[in-house]
Protein backbone atom coordinates (compact mmCIF):
# COMPACT_ATOMS: atom_id res chain seq x y z
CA UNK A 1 288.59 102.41 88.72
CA UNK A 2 289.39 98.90 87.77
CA UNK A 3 287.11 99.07 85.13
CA UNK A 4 289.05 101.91 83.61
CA UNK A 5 292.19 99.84 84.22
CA UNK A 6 290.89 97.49 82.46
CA UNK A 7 289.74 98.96 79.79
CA UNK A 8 293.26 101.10 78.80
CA UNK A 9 294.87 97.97 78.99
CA UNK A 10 292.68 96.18 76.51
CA UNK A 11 292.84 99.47 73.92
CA UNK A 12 296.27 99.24 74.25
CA UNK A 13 296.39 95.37 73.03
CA UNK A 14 294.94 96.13 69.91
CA UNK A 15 298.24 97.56 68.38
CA UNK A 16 300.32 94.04 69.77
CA UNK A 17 298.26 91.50 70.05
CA UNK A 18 294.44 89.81 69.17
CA UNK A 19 291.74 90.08 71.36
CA UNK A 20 289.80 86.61 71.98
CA UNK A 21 286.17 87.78 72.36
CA UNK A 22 284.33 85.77 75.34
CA UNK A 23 280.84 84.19 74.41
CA UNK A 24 279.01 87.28 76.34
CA UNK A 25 280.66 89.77 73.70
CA UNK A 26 278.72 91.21 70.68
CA UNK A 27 279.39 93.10 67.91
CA UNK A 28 276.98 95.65 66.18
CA UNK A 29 276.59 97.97 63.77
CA UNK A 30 276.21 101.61 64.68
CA UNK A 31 274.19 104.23 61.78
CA UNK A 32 274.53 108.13 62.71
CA UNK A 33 272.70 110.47 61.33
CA UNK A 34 273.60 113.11 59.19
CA UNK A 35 275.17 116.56 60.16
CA UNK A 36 275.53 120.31 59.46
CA UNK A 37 278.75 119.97 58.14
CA UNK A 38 279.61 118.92 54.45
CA UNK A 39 281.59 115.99 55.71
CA UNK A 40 279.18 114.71 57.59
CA UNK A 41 276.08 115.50 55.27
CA UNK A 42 275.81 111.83 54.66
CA UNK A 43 275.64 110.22 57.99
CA UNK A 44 278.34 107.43 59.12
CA UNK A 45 278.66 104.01 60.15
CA UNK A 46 280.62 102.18 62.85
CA UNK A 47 281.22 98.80 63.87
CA UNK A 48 280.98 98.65 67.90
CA UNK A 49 282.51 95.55 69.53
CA UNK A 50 281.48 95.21 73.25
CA UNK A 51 282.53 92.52 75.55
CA UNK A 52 281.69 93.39 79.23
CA UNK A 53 283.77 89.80 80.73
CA UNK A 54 286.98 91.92 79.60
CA UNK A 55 285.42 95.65 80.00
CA UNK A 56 285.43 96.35 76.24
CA UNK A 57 283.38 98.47 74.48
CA UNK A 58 284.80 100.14 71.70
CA UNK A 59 283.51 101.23 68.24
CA UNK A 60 286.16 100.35 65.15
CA UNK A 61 285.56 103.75 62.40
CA UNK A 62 286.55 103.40 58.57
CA UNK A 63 286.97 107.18 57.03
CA UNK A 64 288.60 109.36 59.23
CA UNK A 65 291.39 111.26 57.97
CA UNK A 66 294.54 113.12 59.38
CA UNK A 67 294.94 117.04 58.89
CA UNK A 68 298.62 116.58 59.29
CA UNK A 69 298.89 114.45 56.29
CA UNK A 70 301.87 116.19 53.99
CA UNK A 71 300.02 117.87 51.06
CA UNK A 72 296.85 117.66 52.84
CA UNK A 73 294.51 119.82 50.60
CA UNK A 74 296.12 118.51 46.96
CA UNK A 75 295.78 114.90 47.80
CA UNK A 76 292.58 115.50 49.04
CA UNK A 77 291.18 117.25 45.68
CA UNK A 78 293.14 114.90 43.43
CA UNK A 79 291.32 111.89 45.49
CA UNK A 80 294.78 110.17 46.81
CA UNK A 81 293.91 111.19 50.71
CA UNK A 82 294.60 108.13 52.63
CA UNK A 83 291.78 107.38 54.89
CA UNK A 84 292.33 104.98 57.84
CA UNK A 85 290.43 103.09 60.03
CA UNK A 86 290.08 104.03 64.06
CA UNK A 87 288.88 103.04 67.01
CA UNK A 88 287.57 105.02 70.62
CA UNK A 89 285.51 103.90 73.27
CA UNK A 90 281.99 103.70 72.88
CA UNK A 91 280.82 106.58 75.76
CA UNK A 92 283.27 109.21 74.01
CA UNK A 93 281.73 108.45 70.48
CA UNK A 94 278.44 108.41 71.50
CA UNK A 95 279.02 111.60 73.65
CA UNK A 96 280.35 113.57 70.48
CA UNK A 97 277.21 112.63 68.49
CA UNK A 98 274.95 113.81 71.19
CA UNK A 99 276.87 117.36 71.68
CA UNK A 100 276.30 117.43 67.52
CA UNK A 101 272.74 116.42 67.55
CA UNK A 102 272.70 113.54 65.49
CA UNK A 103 270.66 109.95 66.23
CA UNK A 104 272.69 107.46 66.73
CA UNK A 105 271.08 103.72 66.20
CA UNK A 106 272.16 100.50 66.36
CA UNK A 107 271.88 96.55 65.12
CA UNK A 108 273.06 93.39 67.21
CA UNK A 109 274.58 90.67 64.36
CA UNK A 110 273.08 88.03 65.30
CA UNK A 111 276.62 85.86 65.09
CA UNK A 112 277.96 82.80 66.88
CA UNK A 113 281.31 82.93 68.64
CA UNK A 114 283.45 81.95 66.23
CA UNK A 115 281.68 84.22 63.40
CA UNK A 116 281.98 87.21 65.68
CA UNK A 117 285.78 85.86 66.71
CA UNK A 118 286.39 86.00 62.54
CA UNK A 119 285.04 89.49 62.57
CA UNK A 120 287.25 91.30 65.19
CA UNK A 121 290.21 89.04 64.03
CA UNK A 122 289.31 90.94 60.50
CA UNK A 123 289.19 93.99 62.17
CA UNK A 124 292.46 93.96 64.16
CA UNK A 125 294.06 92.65 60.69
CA UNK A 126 292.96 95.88 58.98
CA UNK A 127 293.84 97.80 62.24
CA UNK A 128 297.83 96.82 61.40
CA UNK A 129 299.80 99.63 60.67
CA UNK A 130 300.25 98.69 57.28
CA UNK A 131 296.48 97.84 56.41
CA UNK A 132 294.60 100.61 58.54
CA UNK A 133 295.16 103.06 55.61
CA UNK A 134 293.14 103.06 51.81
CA UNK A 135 291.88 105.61 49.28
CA UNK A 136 288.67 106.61 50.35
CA UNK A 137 285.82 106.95 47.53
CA UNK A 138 282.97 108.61 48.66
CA UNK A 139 280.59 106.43 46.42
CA UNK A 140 282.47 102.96 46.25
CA UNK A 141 284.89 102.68 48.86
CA UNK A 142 283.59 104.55 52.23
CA UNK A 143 282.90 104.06 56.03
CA UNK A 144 279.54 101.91 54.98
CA UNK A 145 281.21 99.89 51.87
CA UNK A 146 283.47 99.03 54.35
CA UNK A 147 281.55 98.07 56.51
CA UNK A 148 280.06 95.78 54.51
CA UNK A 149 282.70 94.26 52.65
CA UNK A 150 283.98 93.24 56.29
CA UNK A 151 280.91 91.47 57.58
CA UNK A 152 280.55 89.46 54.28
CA UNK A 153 284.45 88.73 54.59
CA UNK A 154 283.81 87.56 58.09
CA UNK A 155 280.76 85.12 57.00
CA UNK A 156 282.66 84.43 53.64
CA UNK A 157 280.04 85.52 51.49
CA UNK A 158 277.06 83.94 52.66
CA UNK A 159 275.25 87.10 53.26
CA UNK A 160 271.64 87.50 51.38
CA UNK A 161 270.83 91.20 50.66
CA UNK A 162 266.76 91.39 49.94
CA UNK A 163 266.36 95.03 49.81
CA UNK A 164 263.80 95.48 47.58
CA UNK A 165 264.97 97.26 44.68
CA UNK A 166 264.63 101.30 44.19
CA UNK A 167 265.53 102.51 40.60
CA UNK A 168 267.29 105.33 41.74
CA UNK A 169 270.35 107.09 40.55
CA UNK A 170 273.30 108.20 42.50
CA UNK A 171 272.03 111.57 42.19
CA UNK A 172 268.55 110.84 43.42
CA UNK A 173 270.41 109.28 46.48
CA UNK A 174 272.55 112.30 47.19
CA UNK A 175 269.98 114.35 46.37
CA UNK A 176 267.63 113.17 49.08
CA UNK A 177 270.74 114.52 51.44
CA UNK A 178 271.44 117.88 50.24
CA UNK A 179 268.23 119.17 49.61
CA UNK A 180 268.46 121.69 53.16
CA UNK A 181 271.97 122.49 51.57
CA UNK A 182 270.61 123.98 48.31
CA UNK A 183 274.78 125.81 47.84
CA UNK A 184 276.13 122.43 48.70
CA UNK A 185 274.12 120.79 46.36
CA UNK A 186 274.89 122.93 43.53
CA UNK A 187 278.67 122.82 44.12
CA UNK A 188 277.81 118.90 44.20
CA UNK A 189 276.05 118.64 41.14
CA UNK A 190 278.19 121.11 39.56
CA UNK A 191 281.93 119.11 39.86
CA UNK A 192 280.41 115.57 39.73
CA UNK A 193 280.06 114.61 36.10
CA UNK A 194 277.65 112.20 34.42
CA UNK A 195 278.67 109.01 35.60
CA UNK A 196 276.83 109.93 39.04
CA UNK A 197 273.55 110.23 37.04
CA UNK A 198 273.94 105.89 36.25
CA UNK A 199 271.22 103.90 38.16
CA UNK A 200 272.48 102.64 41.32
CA UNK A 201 271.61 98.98 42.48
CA UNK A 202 271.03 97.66 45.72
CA UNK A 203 274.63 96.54 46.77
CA UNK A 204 275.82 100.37 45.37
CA UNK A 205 272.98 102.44 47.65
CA UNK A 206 274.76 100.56 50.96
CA UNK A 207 277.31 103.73 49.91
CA UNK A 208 275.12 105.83 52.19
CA UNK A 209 274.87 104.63 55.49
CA UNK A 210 270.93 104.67 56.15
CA UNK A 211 270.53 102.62 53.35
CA UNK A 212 273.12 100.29 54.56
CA UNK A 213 271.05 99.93 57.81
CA UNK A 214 267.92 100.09 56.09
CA UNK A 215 269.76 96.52 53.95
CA UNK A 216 270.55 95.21 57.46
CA UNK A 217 267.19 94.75 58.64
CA UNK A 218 266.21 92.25 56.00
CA UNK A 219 269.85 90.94 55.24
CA UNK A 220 269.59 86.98 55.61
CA UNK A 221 272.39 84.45 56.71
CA UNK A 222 272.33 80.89 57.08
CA UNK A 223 267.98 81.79 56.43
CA UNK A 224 268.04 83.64 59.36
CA UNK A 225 268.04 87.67 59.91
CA UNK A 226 271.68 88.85 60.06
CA UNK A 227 270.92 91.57 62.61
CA UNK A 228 268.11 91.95 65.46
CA UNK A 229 265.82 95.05 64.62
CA UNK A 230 267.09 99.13 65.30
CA UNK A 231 267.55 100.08 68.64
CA UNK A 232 267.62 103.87 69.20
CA UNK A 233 270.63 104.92 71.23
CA UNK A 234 269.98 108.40 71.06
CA UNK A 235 267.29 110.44 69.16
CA UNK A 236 268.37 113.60 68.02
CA UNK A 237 265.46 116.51 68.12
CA UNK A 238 263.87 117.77 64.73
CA UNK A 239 266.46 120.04 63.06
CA UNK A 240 264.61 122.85 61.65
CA UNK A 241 265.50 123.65 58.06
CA UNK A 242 265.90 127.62 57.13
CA UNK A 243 266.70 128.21 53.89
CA UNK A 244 264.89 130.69 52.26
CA UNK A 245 263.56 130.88 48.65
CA UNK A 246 265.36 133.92 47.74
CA UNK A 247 268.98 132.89 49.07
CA UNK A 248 268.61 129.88 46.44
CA UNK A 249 270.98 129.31 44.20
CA UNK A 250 268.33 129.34 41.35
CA UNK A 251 266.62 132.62 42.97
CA UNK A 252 270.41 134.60 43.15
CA UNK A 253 271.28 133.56 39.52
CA UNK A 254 268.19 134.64 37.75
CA UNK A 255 267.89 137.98 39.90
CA UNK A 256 271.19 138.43 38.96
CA UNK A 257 270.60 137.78 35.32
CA UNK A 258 267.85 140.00 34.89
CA UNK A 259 269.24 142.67 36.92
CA UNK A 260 272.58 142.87 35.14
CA UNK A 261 270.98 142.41 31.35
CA UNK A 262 268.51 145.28 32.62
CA UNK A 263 271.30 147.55 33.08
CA UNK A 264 273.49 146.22 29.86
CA UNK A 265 270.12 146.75 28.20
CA UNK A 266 268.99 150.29 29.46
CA UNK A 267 272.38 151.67 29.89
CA UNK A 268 273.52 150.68 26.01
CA UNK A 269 277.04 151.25 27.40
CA UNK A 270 279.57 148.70 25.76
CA UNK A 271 282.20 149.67 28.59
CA UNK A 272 279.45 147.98 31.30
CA UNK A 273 278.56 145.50 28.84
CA UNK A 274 282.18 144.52 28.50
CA UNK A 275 283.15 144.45 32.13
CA UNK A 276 280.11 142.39 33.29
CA UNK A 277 280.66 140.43 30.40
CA UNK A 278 284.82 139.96 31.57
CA UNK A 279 283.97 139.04 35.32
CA UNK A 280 281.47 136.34 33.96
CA UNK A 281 283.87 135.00 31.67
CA UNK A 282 286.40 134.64 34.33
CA UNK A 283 284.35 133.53 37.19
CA UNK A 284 282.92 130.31 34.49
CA UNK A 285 286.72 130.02 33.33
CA UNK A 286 288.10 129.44 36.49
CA UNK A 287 284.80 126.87 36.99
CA UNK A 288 285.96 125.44 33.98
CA UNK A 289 289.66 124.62 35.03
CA UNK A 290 288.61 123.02 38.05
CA UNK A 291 286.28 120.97 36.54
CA UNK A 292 289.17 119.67 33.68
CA UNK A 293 291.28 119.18 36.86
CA UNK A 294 289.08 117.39 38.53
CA UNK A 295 288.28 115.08 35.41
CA UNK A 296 291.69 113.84 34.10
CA UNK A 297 293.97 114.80 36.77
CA UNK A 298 292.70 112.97 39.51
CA UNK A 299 291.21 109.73 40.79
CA UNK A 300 287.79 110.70 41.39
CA UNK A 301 285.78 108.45 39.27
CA UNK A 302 282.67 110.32 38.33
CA UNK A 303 283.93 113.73 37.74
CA UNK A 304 283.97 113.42 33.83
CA UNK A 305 281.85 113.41 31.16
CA UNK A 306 280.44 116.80 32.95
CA UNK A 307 277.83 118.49 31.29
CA UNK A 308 278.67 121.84 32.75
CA UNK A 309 281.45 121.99 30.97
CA UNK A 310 279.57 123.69 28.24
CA UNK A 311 279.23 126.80 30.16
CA UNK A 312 282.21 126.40 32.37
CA UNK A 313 284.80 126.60 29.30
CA UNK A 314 287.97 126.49 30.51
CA UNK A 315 289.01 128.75 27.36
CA UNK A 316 286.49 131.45 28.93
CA UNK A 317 289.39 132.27 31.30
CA UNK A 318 291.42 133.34 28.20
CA UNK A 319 288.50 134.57 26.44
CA UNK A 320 288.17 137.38 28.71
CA UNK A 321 291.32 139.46 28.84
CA UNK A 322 290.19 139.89 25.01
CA UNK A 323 286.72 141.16 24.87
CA UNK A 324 287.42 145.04 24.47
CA UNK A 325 286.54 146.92 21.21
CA UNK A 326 287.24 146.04 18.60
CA UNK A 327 287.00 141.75 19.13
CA UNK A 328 289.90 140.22 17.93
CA UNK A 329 289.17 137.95 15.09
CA UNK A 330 289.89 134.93 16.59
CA UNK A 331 288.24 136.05 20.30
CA UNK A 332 285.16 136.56 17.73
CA UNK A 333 284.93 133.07 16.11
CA UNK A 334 285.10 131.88 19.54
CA UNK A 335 281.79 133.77 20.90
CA UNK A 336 280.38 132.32 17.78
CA UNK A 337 280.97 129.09 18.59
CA UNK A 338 280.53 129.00 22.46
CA UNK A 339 277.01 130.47 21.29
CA UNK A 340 276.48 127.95 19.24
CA UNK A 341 277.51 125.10 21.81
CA UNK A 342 275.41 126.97 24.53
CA UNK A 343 272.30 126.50 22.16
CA UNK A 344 273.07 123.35 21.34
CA UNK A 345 273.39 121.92 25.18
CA UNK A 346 270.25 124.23 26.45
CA UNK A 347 268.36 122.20 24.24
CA UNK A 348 270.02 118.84 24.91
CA UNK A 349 269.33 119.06 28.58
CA UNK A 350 265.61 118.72 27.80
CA UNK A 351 266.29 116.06 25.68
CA UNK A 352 268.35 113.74 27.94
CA UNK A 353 267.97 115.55 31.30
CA UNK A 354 271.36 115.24 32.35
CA UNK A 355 272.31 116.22 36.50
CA UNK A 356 272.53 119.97 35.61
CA UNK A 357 270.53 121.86 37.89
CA UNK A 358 268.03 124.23 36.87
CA UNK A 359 270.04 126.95 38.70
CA UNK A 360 273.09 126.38 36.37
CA UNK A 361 270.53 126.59 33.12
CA UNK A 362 270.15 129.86 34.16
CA UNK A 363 274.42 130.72 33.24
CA UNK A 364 273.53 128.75 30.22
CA UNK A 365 271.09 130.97 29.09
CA UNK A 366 273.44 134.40 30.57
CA UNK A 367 276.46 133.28 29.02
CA UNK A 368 274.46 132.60 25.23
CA UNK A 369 272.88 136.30 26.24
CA UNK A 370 276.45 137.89 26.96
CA UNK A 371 278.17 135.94 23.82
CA UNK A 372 275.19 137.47 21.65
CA UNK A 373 275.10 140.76 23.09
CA UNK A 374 279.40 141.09 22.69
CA UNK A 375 278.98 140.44 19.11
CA UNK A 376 276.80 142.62 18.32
């Protein structure tokens, strides 16, 4: 019971005063694995300060979010979503991982007093109501990047990353996460634009939290290791990935291709031809808009260039409500030249691979068939 006393009062000191950290505290760095949801796909990362002389043990979170937050959902898809950093005690954040099934591991910084002192000063600093809050960016500016940023703050820069270095792009990196979320990883690949496709270097990787830890292990200060080695605090059991060939994205889209331009092609009816051809046209419209949205109305910063944008034409949502008999002049020099842009970009893809899956060169190829077939 004192403990607990003890404890509520020392939470409760964070929001008025600092903490002085006694030489028996330590502070480490806490890597959780990845989850089933799409905000948690990625893992996280947490910064766990424990001193047992004053019954602390708390771990300090960069990234969460409130669903309260006035205009929520907009601010969240234009990228202006303040993100805040939070704290909770140590046995409640551990317990929620375990009830979700995801490993949870941790690294000791190997710190002195006054360095770890610096840190949780840092930390209570950006704790303040009016620092706890900052645009989140899922590849520059996240719960790892933070984390980061804060320990090199603390040792003011003399922090040696020797990683060695993995030419891999930020799509390789993602993609070595969303691979048992084949949907996920199509909507993924689908709204971020080319920019994501740049090689990322050592420092930029740390943007996904195993690879932060896995930069921890060798990170050097003062020629010394910066943390002791991983300690397992709780190992999740194997998760066991279903996801069948034929509820692929790739699988769906091609079945549906060929079974849809076997009817248009058997039936020879123009009205089936033109409806088909209408609901595609909207559904890669609407695609379309979102994407332009996404690309020069908010503050996501690798959402444009996007390469899908040549079969996700905004102008197909317009298109549509024109394709009846006869096409309208205009509606017909514009099949022409989406065609001709299709072509164009199915070739182009071999040429310079861009991060368009092979599940969306599949609408490439049915839109070209639908804009041929229409003017006909």
């Amino acid at each position: 019971m004192k403990n607990i006393i003890i404890i509520l009062l020392t939470l409760l000191t964070l929001n008025t005063s600092a903490i002085t950290l006694s030489r028996e505290a330590t502070i480490s760095i806490l890597t959780c694995s990845p989850g089933d949801e799409m905000y948690s796909l990625f893992g996280h990362t947490g910064i766990r300060v424990t001193d047992p002389t004053q019954g602390l043990d708390i771990v300090f979170n960069y990234g969460t979010f409130d669903f309260s937050t006035e205009g929520f959902y907009f601010k969240f898809a234009r990228g202006l979503l303040p993100y805040q950093l939070t704290y909770s005690r140590f046995p409640r954040f551990l317990s929620s991982y375990i009830a979700e099934e995801r490993s949870v591991y941790s690294q000791t910084l190997q710190l002195d007093s006054l360095q770890k002192q610096r840190l949780m000063d840092l930390l209570q600093e950006n704790y303040l109501p009016e620092n706890r809050s900052y645009l989140y960016n899922f590849l520059f500016d996240n719960c790892s990047t933070r984390v980061r940023d804060i320990i090199e703050k603390a040792l003011q820069g003399d922090v040696t990353w020797t990683t060695p270095e993995e030419k891999k792009s930020f799509w390789n990196l993602l993609d070595e996460y969303m691979k048992p979320s084949p949907w996920i990883q199509w909507g993924i690949h689908t709204i971020l634009g080319s920019p994501a496709n740049a090689e990322a270097d050592t420092r930029e990787q740390m943007f996904l939290p195993d690879y932060f830890m896995y930069a921890l292990e060798t990170a050097r200060h003062q020629e010394h290791l910066l943390a002791s080695p991983v300690e397992t605090l709780y190992q999740a059991p194997t998760r066991a990935t279903n996801n069948p060939w034929y509820l692929s994205p790739v699988f769906i889209f091609l079945a549906g291709a060929l079974l849809l331009g076997s009817l248009i092609h058997y039936s020879k009816s123009r009205t089936l031809l033109r409806l088909i051809a209408t609901l595609s046209f909207i559904a890669t419209g609407i695609i379309g808009c979102l994407l332009i949205f996404l690309g020069f109305f908010t503050e996501h910063p690798t959402t444009f260039p996007n390469f899908n944008l040549i079969w996700a034409n905004p102008l197909n949502l317009i298109a549509a409500f024109f394709l009846g008999k006869p096409l309208p002049w205009l509606i017909n020099k514009y099949l022409f030249l989406y065609l001709y842009i299709l072509v164009i970009g199915f070739i182009l893809w071999f040429l310079f691979t861009p991060a368009v899956m092979y599940s969306s060169m599949v609408i490439i190829v049915w839109m070209a068939y639908l804009s041929y077939k229409l003017r006909k």
